[in-house]
C-alpha atoms as a PDB file:
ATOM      1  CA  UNK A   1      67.281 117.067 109.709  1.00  0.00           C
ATOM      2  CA  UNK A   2      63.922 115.347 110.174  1.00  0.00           C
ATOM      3  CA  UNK A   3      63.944 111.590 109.490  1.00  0.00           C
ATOM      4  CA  UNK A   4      60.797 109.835 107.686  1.00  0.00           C
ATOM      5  CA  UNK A   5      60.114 106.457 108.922  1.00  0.00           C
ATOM      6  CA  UNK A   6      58.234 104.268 106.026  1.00  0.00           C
ATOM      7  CA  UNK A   7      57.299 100.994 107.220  1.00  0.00           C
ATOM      8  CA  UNK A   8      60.118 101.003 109.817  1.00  0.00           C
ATOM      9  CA  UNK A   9      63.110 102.256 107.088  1.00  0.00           C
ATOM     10  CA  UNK A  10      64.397 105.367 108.596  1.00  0.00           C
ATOM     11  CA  UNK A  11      65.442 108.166 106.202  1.00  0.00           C
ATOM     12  CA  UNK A  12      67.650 111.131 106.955  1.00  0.00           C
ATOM     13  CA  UNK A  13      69.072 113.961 104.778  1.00  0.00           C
ATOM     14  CA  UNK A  14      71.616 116.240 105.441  1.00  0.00           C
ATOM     15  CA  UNK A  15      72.082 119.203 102.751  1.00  0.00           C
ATOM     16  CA  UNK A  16      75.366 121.683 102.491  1.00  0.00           C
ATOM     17  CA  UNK A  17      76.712 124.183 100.068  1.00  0.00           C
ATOM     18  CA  UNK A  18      79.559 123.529  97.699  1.00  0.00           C
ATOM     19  CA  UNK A  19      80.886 126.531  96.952  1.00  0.00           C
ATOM     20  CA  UNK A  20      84.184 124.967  95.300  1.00  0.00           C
ATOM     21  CA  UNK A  21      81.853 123.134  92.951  1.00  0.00           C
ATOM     22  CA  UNK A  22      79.351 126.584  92.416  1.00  0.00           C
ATOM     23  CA  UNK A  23      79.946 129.281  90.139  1.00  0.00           C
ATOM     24  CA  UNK A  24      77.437 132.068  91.393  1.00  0.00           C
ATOM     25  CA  UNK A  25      78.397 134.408  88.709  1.00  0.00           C
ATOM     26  CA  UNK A  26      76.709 131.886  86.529  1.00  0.00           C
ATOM     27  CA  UNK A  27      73.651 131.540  88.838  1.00  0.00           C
ATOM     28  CA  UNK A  28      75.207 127.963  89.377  1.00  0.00           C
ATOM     29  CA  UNK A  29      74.545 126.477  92.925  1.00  0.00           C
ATOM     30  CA  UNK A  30      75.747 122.974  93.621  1.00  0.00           C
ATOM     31  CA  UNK A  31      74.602 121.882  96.876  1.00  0.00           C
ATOM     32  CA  UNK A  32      75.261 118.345  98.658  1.00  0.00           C
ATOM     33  CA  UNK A  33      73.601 116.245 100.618  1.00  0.00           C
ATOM     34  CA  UNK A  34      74.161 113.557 102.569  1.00  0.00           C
ATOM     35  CA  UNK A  35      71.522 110.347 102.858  1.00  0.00           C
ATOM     36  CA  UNK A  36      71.221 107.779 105.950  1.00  0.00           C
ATOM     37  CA  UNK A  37      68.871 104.688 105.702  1.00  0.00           C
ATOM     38  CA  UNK A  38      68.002 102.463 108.277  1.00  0.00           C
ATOM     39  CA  UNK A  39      66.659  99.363 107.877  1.00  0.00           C
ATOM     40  CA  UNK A  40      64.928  99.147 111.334  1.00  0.00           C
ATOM     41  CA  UNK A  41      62.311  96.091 110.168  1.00  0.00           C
ATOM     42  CA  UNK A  42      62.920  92.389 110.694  1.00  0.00           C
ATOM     43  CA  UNK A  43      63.274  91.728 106.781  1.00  0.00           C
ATOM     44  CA  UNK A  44      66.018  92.266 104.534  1.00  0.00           C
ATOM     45  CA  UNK A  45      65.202  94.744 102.087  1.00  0.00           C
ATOM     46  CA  UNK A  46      66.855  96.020  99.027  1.00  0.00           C
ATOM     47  CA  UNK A  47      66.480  99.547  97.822  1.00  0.00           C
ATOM     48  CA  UNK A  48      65.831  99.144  93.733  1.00  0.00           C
ATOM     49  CA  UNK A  49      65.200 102.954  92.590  1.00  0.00           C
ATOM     50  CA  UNK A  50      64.406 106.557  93.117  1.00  0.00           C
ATOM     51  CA  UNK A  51      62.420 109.262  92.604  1.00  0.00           C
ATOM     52  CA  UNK A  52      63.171 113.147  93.038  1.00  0.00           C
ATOM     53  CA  UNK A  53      61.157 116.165  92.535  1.00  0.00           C
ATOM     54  CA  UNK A  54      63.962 119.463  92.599  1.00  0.00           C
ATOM     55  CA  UNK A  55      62.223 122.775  93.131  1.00  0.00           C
ATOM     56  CA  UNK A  56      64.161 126.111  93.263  1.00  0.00           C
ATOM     57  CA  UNK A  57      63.228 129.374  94.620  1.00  0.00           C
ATOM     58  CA  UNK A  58      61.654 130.509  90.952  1.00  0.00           C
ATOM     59  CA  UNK A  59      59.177 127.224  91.318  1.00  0.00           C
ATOM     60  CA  UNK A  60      61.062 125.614  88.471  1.00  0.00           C
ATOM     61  CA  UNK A  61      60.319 121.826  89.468  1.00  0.00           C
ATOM     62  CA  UNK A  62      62.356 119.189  87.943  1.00  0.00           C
ATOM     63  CA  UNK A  63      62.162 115.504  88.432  1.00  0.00           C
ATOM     64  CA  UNK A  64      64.701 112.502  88.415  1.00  0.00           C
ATOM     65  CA  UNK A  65      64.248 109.058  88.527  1.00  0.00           C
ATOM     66  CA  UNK A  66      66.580 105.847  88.297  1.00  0.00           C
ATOM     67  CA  UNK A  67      67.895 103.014  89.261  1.00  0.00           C
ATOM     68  CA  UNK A  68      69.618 102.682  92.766  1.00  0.00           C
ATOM     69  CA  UNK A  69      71.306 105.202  94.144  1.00  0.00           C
ATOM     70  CA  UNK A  70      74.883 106.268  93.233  1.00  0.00           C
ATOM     71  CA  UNK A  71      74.904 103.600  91.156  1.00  0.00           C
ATOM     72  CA  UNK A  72      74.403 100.714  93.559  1.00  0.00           C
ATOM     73  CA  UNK A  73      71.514  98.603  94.937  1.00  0.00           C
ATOM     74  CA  UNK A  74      71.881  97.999  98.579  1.00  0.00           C
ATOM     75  CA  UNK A  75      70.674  95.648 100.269  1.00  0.00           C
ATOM     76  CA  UNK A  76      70.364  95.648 104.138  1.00  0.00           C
ATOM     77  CA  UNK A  77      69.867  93.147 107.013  1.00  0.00           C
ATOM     78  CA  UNK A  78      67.244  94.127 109.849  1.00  0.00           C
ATOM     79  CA  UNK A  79      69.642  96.886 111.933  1.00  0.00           C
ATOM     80  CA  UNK A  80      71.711  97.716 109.049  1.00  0.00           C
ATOM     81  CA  UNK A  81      72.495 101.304 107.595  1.00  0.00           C
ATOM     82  CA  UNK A  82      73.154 102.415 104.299  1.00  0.00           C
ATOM     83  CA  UNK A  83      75.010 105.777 103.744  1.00  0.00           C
ATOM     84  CA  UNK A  84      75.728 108.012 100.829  1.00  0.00           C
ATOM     85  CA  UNK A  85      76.497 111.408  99.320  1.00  0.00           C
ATOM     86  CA  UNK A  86      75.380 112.940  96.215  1.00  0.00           C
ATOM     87  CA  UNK A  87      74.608 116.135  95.105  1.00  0.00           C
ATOM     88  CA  UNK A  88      72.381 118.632  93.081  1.00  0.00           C
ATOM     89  CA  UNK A  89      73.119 121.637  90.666  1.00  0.00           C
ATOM     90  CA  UNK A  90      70.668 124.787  91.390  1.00  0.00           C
ATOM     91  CA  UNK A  91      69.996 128.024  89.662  1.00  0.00           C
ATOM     92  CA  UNK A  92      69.146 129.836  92.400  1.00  0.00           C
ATOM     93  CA  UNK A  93      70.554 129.809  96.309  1.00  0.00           C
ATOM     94  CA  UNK A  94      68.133 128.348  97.414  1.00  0.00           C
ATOM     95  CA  UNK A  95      65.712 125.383  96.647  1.00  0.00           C
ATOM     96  CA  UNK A  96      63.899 122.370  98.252  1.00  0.00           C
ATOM     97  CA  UNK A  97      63.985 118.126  97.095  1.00  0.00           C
ATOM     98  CA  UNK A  98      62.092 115.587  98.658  1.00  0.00           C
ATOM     99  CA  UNK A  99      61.236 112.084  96.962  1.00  0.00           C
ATOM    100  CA  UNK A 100      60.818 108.378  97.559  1.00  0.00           C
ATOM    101  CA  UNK A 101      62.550 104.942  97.246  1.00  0.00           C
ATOM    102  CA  UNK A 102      61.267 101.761  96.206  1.00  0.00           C
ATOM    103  CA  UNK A 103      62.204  99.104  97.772  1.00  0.00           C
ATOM    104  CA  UNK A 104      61.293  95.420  97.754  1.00  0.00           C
ATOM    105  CA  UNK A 105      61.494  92.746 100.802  1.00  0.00           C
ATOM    106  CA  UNK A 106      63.479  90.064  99.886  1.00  0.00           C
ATOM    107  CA  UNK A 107      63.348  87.198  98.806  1.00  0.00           C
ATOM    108  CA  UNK A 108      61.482  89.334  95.434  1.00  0.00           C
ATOM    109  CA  UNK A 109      58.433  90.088  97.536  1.00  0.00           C
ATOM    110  CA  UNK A 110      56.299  93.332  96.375  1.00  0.00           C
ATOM    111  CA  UNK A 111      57.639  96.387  95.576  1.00  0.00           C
ATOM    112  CA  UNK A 112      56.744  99.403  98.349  1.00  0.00           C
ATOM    113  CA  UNK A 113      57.504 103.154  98.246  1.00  0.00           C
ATOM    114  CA  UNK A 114      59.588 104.393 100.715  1.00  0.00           C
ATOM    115  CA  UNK A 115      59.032 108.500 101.510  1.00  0.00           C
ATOM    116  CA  UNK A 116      62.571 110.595 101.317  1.00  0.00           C
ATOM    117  CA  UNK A 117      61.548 113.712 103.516  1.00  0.00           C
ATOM    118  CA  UNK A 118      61.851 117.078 102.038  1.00  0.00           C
ATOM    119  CA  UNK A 119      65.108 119.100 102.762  1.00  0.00           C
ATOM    120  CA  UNK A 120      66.572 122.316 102.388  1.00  0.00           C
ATOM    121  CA  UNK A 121      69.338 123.501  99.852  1.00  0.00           C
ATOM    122  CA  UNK A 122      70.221 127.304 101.331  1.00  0.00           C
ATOM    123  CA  UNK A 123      73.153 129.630 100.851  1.00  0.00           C
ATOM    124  CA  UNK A 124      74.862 129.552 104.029  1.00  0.00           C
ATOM    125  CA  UNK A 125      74.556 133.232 104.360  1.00  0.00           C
ATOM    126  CA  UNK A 126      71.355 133.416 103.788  1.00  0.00           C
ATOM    127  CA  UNK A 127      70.710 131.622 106.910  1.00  0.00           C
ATOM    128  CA  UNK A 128      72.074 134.332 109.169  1.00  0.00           C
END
């Protein structure tokens, strides 16, 4: 789990297999994943959307965009984190997302992209 840094807001992903949620007879892979932010700049900063791009291991890209983040806004203080989980349906065991986040300093100062790095989604025994 390799964190991005974008103008001092630390991102970190964690990805892991659902199997309870999965139905591989169907070729239906839900994977989770687990996102850390850290606001590690001396402004307050509030996270106003994303963007996604979902590839699996037939190169079938697919891209999602929207407001916030499980349905919230945050905003965070210099030193504060930001946590979430969330999670992504695949046709295959195996696939890749990265992205970014736009954020704005506050008070409504410009808008800046902030990179989400790319992560794995893998079978777990595929791994072995």
């Amino acid at each position: 789990m390799t964190p991005s840094i974008t103008k001092n807001i630390q991102v970190k992903v964690k990805s892991s297999f659902s199997e309870l949620q999965s139905n591989i007879d169907l070729n239906e892979f839900f994977f989770t994943y687990h996102v850390s932010i850290v606001n590690n700049s001396e402004h307050t900063v509030q996270l106003l959307s994303r963007k996604w791009l979902i590839t699996d291991s037939n190169g079938q890209n697919r891209y999602v965009e929207g407001e916030g983040v499980v349905g919230e806004q945050p905003i965070l203080e210099p030193g504060q984190a930001y946590e979430y989980y969330s999670g992504c349906l695949l046709k295959t065991g195996f696939g890749k997302m990265k992205g970014l986040y736009v954020f704005q300093t506050l008070p409504g100062f410009d808008p800046f992209d902030v990179e989400i790095p790319e992560f794995n989604m893998v079978l777990p025994w595929v791994m072995n």
